[in-house]
C-alpha atoms as a PDB file:
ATOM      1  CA  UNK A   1      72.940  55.436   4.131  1.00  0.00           C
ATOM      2  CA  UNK A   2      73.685  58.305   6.467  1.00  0.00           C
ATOM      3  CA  UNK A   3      70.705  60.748   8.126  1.00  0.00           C
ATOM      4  CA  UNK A   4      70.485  64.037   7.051  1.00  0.00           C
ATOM      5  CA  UNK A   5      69.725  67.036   8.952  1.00  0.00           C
ATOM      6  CA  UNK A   6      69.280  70.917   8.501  1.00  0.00           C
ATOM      7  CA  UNK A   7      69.883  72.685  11.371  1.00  0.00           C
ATOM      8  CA  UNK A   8      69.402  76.392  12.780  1.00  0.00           C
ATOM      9  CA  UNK A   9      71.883  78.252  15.819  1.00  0.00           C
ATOM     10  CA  UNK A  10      71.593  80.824  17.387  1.00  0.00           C
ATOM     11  CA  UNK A  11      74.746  83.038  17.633  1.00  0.00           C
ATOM     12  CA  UNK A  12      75.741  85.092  20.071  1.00  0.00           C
ATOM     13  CA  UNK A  13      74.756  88.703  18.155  1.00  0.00           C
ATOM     14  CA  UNK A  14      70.767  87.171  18.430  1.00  0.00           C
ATOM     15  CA  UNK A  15      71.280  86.062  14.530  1.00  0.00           C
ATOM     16  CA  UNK A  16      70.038  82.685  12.886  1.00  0.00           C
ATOM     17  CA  UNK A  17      72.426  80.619  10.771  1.00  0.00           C
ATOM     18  CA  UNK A  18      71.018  77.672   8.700  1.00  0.00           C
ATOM     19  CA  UNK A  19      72.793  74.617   7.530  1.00  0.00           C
ATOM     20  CA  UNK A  20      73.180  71.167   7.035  1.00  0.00           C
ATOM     21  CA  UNK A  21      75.146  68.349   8.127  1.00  0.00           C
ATOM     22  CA  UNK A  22      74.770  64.197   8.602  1.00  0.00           C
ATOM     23  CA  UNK A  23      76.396  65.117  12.235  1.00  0.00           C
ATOM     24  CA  UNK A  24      75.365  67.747  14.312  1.00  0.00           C
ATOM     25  CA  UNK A  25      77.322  67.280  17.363  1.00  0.00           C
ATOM     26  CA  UNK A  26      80.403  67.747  15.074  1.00  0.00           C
ATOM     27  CA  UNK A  27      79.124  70.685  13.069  1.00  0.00           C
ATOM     28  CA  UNK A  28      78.032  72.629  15.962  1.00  0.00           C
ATOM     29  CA  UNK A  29      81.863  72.196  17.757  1.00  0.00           C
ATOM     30  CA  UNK A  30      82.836  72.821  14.497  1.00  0.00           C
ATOM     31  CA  UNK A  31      81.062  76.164  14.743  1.00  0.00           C
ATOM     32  CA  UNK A  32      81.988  77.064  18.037  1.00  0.00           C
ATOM     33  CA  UNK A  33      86.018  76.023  17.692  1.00  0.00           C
ATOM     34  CA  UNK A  34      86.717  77.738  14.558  1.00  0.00           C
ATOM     35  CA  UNK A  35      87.749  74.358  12.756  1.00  0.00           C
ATOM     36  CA  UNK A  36      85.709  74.349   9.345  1.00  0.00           C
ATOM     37  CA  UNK A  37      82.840  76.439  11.059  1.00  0.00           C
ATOM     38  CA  UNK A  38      81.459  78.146   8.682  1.00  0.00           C
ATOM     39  CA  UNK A  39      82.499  82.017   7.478  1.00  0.00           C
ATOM     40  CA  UNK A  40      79.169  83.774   8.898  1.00  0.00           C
ATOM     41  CA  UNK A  41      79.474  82.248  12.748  1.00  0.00           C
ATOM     42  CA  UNK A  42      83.319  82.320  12.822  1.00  0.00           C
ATOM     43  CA  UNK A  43      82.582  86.317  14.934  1.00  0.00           C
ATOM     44  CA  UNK A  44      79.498  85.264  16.320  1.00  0.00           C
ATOM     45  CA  UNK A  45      80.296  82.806  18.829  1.00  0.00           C
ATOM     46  CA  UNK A  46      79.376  80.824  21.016  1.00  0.00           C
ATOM     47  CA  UNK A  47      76.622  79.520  18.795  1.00  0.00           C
ATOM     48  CA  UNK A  48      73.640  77.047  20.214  1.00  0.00           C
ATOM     49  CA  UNK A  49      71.616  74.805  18.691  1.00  0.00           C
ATOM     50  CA  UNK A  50      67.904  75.772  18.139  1.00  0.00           C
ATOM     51  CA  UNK A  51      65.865  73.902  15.525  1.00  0.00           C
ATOM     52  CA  UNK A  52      66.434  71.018  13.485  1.00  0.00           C
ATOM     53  CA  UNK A  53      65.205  68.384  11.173  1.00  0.00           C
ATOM     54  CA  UNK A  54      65.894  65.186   9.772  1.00  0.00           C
ATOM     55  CA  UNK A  55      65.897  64.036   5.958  1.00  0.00           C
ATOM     56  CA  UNK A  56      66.633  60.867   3.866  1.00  0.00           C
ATOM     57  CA  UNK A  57      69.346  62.518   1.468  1.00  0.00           C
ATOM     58  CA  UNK A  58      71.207  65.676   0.996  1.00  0.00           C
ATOM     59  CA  UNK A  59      68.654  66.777  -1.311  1.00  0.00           C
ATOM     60  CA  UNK A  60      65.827  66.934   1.178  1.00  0.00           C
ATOM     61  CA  UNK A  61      67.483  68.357   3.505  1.00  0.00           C
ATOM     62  CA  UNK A  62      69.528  71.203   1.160  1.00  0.00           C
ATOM     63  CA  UNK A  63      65.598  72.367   0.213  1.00  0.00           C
ATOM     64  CA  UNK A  64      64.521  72.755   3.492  1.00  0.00           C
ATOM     65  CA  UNK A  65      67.897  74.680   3.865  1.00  0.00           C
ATOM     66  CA  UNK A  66      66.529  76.613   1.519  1.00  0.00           C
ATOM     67  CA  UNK A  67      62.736  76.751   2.639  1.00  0.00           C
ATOM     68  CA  UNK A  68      64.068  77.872   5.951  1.00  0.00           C
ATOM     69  CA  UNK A  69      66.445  81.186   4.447  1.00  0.00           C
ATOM     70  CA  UNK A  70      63.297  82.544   2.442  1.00  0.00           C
ATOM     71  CA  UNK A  71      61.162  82.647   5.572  1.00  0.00           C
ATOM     72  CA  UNK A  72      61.654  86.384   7.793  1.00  0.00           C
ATOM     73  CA  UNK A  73      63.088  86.134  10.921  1.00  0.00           C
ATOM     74  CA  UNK A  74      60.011  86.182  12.618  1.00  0.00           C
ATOM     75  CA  UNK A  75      58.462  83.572  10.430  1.00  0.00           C
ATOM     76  CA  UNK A  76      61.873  81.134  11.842  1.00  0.00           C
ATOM     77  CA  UNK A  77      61.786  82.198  15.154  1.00  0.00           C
ATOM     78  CA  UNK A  78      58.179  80.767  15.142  1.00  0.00           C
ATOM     79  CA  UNK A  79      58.998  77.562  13.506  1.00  0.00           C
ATOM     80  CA  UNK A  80      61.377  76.776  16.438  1.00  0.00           C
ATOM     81  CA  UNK A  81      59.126  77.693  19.438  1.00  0.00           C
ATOM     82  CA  UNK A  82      56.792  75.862  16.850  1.00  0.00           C
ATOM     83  CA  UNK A  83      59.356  72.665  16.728  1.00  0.00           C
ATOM     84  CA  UNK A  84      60.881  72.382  19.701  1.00  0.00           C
ATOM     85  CA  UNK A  85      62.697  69.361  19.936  1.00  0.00           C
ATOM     86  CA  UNK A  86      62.853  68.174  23.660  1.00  0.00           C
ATOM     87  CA  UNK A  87      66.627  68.433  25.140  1.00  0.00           C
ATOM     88  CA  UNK A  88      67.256  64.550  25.915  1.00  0.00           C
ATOM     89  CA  UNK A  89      66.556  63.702  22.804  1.00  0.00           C
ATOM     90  CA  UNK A  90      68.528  65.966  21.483  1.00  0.00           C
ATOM     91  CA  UNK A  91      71.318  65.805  23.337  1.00  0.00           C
ATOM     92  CA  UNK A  92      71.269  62.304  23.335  1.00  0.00           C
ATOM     93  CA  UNK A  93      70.742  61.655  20.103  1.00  0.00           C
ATOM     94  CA  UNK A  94      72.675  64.208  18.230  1.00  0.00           C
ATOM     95  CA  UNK A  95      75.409  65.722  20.319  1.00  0.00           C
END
């Protein structure tokens, strides 16, 4: 069974985008070339990888999706200095 994972980028206008994905070294090229990125980031790139997570199933990772869009940006921009991930795990492990 494949790893979830909902992630958060930065774009380049300062804004947060939230998603998910069970590859996030292929969503975030996705994001930046234009190739299924999604609608919202296709004029605000480059985009960069800030937060993320890792579920079980879709499910658990679609609500914290979801947990993550009702909180103010303020409230997310705290739960990534909060959750820092360190950068060779994560580019080692997910990119």
């Amino acid at each position: 069974m494949n790893k979830w994972y909902t992630y958060v980028v930065r774009c380049r206008d300062n804004t947060l985008y939230t998603g998910v994905t069970t590859d996030i070294g292929r969503r975030l090229n996705e994001h930046n070339s234009g190739n299924r990125g999604a609608k919202y980031t296709k004029r605000r790139r480059p985009v960069e990888l800030v937060y993320w997570s890792e579920h079980q199933d879709r499910s658990e990772a679609q609500r914290e999706e979801w947990r993550i869009k009702q909180l103010s940006k303020k409230e997310k921009e705290q739960l990534i200095i909060a959750d820092m991930h360190p950068m060779e795990e994560t580019s080692s492990t997910l990119l």
